[in-house]
N, C-alpha and C. Protein backbone atom coordinates (compact mmCIF):
# COMPACT_ATOMS: atom_id res chain seq x y z
N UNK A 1 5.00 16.51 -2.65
CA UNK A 1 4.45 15.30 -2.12
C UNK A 1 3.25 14.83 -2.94
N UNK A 2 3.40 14.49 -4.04
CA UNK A 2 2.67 14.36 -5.47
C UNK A 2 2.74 12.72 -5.51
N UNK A 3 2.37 12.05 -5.60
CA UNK A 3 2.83 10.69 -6.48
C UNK A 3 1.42 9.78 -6.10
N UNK A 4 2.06 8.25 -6.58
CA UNK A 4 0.92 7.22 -6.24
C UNK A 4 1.48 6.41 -5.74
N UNK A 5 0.97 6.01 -4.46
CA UNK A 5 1.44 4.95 -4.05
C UNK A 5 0.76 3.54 -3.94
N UNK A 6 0.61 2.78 -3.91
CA UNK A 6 0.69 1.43 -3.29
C UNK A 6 0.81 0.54 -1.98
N UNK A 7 -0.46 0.34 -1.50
CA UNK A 7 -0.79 -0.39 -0.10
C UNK A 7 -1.49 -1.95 -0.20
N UNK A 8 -0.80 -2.70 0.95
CA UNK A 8 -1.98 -3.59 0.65
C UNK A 8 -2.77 -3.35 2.01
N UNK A 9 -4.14 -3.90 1.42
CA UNK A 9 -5.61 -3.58 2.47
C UNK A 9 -5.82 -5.10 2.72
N UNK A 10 -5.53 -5.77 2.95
CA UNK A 10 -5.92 -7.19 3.11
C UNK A 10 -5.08 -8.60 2.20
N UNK A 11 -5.59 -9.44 2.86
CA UNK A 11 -4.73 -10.56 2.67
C UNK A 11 -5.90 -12.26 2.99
N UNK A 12 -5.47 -12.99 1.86
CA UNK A 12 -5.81 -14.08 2.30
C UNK A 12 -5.45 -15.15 1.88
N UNK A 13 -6.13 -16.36 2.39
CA UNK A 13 -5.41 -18.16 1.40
C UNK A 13 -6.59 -18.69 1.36
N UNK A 14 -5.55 -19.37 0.13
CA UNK A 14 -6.50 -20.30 -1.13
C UNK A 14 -6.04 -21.76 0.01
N UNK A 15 -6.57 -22.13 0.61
CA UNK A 15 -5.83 -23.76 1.01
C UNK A 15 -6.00 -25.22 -0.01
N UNK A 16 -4.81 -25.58 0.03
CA UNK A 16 -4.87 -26.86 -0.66
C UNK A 16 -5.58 -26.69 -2.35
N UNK A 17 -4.67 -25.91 -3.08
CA UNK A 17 -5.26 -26.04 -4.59
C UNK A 17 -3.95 -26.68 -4.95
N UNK A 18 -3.61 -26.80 -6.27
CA UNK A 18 -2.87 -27.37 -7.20
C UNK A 18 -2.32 -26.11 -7.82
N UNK A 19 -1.36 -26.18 -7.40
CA UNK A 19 -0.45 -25.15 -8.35
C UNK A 19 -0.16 -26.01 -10.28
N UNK A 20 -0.44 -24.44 -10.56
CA UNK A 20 -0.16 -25.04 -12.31
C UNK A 20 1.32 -24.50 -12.54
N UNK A 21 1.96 -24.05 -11.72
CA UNK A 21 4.06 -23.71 -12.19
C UNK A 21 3.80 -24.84 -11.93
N UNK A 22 4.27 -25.51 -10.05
CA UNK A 22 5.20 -26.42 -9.44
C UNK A 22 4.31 -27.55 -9.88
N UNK A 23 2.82 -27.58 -9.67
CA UNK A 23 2.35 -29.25 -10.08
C UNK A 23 1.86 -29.92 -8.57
N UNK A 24 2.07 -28.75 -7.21
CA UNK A 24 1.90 -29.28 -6.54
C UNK A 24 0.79 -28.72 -5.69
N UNK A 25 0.08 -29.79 -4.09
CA UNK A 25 -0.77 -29.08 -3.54
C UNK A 25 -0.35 -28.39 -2.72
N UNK A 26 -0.93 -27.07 -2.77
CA UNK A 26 -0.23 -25.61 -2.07
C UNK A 26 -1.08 -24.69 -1.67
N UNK A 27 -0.73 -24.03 -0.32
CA UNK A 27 -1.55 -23.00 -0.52
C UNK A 27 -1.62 -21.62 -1.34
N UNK A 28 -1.88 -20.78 -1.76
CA UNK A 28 -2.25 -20.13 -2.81
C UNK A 28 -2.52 -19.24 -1.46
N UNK A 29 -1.45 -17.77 -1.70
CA UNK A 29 -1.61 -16.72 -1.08
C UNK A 29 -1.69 -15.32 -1.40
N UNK A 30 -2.95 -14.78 -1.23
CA UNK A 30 -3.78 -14.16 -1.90
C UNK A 30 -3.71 -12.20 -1.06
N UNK A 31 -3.09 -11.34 -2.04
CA UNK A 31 -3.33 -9.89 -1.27
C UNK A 31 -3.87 -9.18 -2.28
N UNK A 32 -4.67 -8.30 -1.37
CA UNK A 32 -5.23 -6.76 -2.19
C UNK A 32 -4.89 -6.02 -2.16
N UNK A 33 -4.04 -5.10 -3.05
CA UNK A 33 -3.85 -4.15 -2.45
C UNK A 33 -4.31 -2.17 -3.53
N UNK A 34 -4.82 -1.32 -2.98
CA UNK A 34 -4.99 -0.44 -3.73
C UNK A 34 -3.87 0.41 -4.36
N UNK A 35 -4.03 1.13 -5.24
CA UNK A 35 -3.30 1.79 -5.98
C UNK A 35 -3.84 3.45 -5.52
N UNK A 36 -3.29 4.40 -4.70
CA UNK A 36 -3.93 5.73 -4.59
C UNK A 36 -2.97 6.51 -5.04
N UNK A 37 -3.84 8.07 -5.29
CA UNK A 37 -3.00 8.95 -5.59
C UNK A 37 -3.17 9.72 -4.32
N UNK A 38 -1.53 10.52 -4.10
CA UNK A 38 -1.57 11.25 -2.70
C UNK A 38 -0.98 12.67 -3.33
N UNK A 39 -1.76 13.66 -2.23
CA UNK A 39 -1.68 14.73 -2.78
C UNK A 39 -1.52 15.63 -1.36
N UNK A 40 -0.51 15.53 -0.84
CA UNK A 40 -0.07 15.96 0.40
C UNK A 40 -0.74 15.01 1.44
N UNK A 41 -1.47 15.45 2.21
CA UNK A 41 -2.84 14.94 2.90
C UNK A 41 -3.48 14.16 2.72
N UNK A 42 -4.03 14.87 1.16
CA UNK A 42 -5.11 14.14 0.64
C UNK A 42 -5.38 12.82 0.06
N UNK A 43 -5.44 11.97 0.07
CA UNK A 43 -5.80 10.75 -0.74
C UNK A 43 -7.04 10.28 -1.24
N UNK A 44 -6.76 9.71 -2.66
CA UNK A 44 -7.70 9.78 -3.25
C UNK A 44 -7.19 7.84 -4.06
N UNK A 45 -8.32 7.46 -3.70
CA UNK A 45 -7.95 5.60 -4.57
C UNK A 45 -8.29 5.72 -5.86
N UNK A 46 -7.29 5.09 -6.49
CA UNK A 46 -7.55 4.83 -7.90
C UNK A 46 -8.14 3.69 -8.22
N UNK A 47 -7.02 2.27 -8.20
CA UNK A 47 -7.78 1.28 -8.26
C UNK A 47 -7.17 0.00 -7.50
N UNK A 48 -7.62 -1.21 -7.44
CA UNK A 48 -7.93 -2.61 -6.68
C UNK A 48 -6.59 -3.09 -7.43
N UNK A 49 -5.74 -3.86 -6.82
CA UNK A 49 -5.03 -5.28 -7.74
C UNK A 49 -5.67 -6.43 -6.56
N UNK A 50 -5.23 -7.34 -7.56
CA UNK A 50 -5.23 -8.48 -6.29
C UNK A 50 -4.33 -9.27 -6.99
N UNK A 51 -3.05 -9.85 -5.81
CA UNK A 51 -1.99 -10.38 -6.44
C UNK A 51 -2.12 -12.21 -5.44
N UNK A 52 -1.99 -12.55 -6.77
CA UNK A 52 -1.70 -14.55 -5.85
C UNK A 52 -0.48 -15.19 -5.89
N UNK A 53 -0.24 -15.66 -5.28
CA UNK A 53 1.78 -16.64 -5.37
C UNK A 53 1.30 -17.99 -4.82
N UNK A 54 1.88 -18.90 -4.81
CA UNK A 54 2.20 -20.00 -4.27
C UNK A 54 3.05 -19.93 -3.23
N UNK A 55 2.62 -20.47 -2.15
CA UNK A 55 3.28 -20.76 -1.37
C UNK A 55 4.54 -21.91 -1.14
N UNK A 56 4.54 -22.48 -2.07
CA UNK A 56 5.79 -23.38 -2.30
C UNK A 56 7.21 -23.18 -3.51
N UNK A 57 6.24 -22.74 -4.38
CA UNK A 57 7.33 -22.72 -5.29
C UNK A 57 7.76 -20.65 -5.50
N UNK A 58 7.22 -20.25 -4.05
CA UNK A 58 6.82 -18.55 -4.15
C UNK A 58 6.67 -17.51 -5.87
N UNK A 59 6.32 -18.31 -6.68
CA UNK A 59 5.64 -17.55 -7.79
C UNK A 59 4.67 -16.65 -7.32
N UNK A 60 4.84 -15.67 -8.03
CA UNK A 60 3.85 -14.56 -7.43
C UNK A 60 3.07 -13.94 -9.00
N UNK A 61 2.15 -13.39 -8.60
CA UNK A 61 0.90 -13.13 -9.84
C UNK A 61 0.20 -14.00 -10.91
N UNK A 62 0.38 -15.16 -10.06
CA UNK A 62 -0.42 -16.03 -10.93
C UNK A 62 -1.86 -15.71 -11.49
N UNK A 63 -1.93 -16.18 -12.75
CA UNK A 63 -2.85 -15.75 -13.58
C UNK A 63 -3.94 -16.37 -13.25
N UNK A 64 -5.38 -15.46 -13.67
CA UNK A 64 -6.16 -16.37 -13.54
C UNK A 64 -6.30 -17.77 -14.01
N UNK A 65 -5.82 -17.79 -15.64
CA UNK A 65 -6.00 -19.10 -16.25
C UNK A 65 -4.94 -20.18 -15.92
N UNK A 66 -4.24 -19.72 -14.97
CA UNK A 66 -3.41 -20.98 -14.13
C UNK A 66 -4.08 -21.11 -12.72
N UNK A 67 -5.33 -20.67 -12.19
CA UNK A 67 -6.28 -21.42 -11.17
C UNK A 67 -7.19 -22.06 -11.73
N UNK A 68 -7.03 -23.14 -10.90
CA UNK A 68 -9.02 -23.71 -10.82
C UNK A 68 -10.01 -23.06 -10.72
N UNK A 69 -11.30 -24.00 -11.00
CA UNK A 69 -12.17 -22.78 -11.13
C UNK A 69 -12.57 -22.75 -9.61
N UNK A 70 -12.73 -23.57 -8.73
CA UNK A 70 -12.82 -23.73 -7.20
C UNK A 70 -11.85 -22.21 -6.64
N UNK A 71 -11.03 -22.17 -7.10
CA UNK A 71 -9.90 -21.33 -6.47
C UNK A 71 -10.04 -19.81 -7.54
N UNK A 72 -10.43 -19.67 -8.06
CA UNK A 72 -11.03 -18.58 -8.83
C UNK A 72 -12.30 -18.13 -8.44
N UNK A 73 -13.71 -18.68 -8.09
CA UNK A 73 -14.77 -18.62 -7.24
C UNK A 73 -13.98 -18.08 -5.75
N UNK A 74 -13.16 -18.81 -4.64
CA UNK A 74 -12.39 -17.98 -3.98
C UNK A 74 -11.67 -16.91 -3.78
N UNK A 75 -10.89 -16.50 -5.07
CA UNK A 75 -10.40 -15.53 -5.48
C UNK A 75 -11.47 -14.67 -5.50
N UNK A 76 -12.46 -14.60 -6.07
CA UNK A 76 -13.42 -13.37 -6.35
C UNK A 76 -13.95 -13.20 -5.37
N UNK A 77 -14.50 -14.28 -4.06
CA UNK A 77 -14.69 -13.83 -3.09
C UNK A 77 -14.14 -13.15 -2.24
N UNK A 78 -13.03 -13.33 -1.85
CA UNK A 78 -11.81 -12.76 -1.35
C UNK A 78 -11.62 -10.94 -1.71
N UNK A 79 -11.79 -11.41 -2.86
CA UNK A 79 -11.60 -9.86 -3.46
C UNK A 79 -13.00 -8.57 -3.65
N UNK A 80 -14.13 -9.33 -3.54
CA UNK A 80 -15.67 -8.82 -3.33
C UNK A 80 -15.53 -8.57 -1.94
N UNK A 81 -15.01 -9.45 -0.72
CA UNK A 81 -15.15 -9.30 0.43
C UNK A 81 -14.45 -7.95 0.88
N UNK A 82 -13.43 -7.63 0.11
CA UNK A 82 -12.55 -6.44 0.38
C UNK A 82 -12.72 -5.33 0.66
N UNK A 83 -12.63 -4.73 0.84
CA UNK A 83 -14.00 -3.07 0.88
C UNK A 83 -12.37 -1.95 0.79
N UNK A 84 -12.33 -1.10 0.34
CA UNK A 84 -11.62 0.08 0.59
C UNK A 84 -11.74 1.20 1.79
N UNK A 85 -10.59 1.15 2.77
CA UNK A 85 -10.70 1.68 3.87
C UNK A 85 -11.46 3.05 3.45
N UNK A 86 -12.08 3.41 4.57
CA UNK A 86 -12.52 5.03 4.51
C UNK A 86 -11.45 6.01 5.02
N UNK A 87 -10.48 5.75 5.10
CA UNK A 87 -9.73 6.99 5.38
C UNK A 87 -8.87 6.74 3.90
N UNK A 88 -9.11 6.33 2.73
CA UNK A 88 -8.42 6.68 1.94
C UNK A 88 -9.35 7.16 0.55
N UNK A 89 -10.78 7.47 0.89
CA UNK A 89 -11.51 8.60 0.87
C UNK A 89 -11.16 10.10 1.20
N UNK A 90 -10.76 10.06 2.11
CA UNK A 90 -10.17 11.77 2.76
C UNK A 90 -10.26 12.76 1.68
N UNK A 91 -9.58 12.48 0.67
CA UNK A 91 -9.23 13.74 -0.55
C UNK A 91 -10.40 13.77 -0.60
N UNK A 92 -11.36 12.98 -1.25
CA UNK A 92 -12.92 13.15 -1.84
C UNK A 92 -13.36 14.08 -0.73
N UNK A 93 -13.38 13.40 0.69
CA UNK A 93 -14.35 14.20 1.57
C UNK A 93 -14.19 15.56 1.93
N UNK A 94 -12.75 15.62 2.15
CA UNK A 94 -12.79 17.14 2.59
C UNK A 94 -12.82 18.05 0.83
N UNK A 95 -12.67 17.66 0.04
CA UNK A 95 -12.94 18.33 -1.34
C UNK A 95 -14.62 18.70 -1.37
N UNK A 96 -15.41 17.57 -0.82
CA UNK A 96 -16.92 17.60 -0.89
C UNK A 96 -17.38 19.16 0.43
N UNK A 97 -16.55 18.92 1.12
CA UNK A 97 -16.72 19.75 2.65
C UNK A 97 -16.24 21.07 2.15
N UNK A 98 -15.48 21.22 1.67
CA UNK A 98 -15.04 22.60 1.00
C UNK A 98 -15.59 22.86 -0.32
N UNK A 99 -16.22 22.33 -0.69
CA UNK A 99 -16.99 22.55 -1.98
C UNK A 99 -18.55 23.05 -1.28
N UNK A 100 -19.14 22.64 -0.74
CA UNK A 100 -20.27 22.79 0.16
C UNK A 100 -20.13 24.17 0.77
N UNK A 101 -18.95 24.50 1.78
CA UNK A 101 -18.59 25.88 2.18
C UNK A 101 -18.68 26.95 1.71
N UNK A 102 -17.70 26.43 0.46
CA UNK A 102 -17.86 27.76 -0.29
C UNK A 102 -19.28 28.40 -1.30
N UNK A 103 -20.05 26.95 -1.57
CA UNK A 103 -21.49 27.24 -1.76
C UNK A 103 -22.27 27.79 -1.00
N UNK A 104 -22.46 27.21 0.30
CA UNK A 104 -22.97 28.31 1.37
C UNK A 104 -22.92 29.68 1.54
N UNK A 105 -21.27 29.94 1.63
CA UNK A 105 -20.93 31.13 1.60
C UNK A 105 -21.31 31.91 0.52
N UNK A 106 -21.29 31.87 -0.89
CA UNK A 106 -21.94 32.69 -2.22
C UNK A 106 -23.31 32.69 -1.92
N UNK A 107 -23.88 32.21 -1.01
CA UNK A 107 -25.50 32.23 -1.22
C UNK A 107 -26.10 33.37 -0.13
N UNK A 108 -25.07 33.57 1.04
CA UNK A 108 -25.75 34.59 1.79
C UNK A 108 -25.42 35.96 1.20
């Protein structure tokens, strides 16, 4: 039970930008999602994506240099606002908690 998986942690919209595929006004729908590695139990995050589509013409991963800059200022907010759950910390913590233990223990 080794691998990495892929979650999304949140979700949001761009309302009313201009799509640069279709040409049209759309909303622009916006997810985060992390990349972790799992190690039975344990999980440990690697890193952030944040993926955008159109809602009309459903293109998905639009690039930055196909948003506005209005909708790019959103984007980064969106994605600053995000925080990484604390239970996908776990690996770190109980690694920190058993690292601590066994320090204790060598010292008496």
């Amino acid at each position: 039970m080794i691998g990495t998986v892929e979650r999304k942690i949140s979700h949001g919209v761009i309302k009313d930008e201009k799509c640069k595929v279709c040409n049209e006004n759309a909303n622009l729908l916006v997810d985060v999602y992390i990349k972790i590695l799992a190690i039975r139990i344990f999980v440990f995050p690697l890193e952030k994506r944040t993926s955008v589509s159109c809602a009309k013409c459903k293109k998905a991963n639009l690039k930055s240099y196909e948003l506005s800059s209005t909708a790019k200022n959103k984007l980064f907010k969106i994605d600053e606002e995000t925080k990484t759950p604390v239970k996908f910390y776990s690996g770190y913590i109980v690694i920190t908690i058993l690292l601590f233990l066994w320090m204790f223990s060598k010292l008496k």
